[in-house]
C-alpha atoms as a PDB file:
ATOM      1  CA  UNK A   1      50.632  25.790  37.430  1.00  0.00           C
ATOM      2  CA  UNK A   2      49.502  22.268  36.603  1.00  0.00           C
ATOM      3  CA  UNK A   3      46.360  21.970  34.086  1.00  0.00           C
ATOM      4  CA  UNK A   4      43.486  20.837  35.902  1.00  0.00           C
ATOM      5  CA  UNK A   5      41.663  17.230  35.684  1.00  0.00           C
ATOM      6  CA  UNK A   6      37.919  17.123  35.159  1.00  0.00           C
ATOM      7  CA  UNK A   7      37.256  13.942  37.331  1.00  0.00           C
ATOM      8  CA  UNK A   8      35.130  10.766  36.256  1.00  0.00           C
ATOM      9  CA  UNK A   9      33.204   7.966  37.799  1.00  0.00           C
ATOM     10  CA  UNK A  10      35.906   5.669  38.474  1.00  0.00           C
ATOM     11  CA  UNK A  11      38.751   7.770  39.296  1.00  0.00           C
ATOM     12  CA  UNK A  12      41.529   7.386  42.048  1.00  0.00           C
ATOM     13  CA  UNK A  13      41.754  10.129  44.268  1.00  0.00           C
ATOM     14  CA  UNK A  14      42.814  11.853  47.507  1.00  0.00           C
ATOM     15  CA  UNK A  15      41.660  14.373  49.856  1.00  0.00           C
ATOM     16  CA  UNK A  16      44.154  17.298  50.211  1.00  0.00           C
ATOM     17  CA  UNK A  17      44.719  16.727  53.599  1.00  0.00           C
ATOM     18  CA  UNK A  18      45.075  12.992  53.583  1.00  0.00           C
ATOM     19  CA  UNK A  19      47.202  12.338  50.735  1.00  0.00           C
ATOM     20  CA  UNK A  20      47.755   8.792  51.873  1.00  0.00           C
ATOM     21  CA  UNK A  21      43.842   7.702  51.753  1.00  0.00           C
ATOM     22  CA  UNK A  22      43.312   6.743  48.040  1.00  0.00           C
ATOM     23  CA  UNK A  23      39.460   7.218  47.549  1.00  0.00           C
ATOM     24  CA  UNK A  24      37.481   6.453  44.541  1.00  0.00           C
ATOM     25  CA  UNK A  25      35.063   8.942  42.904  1.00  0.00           C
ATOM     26  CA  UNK A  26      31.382   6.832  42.511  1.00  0.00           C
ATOM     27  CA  UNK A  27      29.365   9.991  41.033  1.00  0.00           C
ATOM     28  CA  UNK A  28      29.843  13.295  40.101  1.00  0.00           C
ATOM     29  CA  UNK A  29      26.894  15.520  41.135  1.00  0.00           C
ATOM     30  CA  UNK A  30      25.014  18.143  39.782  1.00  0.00           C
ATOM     31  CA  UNK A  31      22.249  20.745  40.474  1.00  0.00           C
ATOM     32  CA  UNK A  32      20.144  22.831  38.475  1.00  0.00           C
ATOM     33  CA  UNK A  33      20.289  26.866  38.767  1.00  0.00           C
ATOM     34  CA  UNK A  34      18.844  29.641  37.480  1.00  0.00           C
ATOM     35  CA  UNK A  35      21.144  32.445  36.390  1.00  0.00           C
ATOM     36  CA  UNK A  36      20.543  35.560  34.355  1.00  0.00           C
ATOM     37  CA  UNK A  37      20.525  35.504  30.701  1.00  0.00           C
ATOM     38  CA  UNK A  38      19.233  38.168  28.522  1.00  0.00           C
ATOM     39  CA  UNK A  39      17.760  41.856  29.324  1.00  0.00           C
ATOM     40  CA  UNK A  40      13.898  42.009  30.077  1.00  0.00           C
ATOM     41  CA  UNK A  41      12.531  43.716  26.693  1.00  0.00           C
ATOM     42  CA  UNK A  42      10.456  46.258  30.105  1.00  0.00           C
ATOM     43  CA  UNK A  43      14.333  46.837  30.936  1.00  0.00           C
ATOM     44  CA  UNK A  44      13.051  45.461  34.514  1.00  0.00           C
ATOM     45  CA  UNK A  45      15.613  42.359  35.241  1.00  0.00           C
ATOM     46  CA  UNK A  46      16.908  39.546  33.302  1.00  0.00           C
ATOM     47  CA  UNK A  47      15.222  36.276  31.915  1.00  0.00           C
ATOM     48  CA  UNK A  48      16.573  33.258  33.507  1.00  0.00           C
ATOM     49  CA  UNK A  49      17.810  30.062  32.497  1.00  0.00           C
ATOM     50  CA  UNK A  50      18.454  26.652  33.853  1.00  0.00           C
ATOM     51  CA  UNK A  51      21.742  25.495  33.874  1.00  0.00           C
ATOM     52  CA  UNK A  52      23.714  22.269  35.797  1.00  0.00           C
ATOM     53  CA  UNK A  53      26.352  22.962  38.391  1.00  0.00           C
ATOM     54  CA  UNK A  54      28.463  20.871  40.112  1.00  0.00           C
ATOM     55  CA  UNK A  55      27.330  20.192  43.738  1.00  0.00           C
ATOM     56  CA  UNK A  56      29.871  17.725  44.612  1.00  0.00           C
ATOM     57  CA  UNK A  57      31.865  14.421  43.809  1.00  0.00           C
ATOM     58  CA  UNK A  58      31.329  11.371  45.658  1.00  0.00           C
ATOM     59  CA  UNK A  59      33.684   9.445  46.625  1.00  0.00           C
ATOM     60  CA  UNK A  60      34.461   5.995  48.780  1.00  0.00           C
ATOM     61  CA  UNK A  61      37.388   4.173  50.538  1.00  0.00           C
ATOM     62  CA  UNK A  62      38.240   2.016  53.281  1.00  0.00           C
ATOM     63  CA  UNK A  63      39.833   3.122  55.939  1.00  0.00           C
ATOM     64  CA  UNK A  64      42.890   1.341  57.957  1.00  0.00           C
ATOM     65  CA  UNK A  65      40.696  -0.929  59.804  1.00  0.00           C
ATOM     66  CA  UNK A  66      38.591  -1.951  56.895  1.00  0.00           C
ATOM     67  CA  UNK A  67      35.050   0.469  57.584  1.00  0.00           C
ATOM     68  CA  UNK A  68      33.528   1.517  54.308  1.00  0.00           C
ATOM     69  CA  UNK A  69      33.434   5.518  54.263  1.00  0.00           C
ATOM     70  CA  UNK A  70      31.083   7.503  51.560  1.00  0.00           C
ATOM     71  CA  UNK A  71      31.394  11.339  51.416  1.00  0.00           C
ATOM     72  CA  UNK A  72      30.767  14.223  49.098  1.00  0.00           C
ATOM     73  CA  UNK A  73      33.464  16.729  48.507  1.00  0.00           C
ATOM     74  CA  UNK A  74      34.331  19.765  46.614  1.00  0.00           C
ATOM     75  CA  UNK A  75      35.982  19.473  43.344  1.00  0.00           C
ATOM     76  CA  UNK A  76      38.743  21.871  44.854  1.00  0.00           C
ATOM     77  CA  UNK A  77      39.628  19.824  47.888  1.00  0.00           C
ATOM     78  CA  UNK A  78      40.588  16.496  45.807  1.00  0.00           C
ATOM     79  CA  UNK A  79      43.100  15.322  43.845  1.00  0.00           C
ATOM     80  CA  UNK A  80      43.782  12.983  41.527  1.00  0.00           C
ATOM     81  CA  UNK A  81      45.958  10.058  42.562  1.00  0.00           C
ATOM     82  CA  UNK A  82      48.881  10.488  40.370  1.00  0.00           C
ATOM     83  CA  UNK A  83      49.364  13.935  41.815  1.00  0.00           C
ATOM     84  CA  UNK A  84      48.805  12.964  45.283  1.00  0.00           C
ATOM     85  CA  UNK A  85      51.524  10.671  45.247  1.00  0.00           C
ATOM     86  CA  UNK A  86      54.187  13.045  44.165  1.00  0.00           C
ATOM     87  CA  UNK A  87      53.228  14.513  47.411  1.00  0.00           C
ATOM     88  CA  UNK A  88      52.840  17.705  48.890  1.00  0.00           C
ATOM     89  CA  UNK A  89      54.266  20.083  47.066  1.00  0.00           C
ATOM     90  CA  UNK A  90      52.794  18.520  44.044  1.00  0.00           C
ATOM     91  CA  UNK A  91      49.097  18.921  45.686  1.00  0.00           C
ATOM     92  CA  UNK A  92      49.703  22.795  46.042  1.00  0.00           C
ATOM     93  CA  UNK A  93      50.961  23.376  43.036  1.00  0.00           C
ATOM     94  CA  UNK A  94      48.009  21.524  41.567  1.00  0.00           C
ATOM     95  CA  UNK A  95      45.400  23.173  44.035  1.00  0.00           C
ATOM     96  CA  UNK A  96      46.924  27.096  42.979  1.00  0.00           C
ATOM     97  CA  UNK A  97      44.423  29.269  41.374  1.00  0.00           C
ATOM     98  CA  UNK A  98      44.671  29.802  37.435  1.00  0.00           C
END
């Protein structure tokens, strides 16, 4: 199991099922959620607070005939460059679970 790679703006990477198209990440995004946080003193439910979540990482590339492509993905769907060129087996070992 490889230790994973938080990504940046400005990272090389690669779809895991186009390991040939090198993409390159333009903006990490995030979204704010409300989760539970501490018992209601009434014991009816939980306060809430807001935290940030990742929604998605944005990437861009060219494709073989030179179009400009922009599309959000999953941070467990990409992976960096330097793994996607080892190839394959490299990816899935990367993409296991912890």
């Amino acid at each position: 199991m490889m230790e994973k790679i938080h990504f940046k703006e400005g990272d090389d990477v690669a779809f895991k099922d186009n390991l040939y198209q090198k993409m390159n990440v333009i903006e990490i995004v995030y979204r704010i959620i409300e989760v539970p946080d501490k018992p209601k003193a009434d014991g009816s439910g939980f306060t809430k607070k807001k935290v940030n979540k990742l929604d998605g990482i944005i990437c861009l590339w060219y494709d073989l005939k030179g179009n400009l492509h922009k599309e959000k993905f999953h941070s467990r769907v990409i992976v960096p460059w330097s793994i996607a060129e080892r190839g394959a087996e490299a990816v899935h070992k990367y993409l296991q679970p912890i």
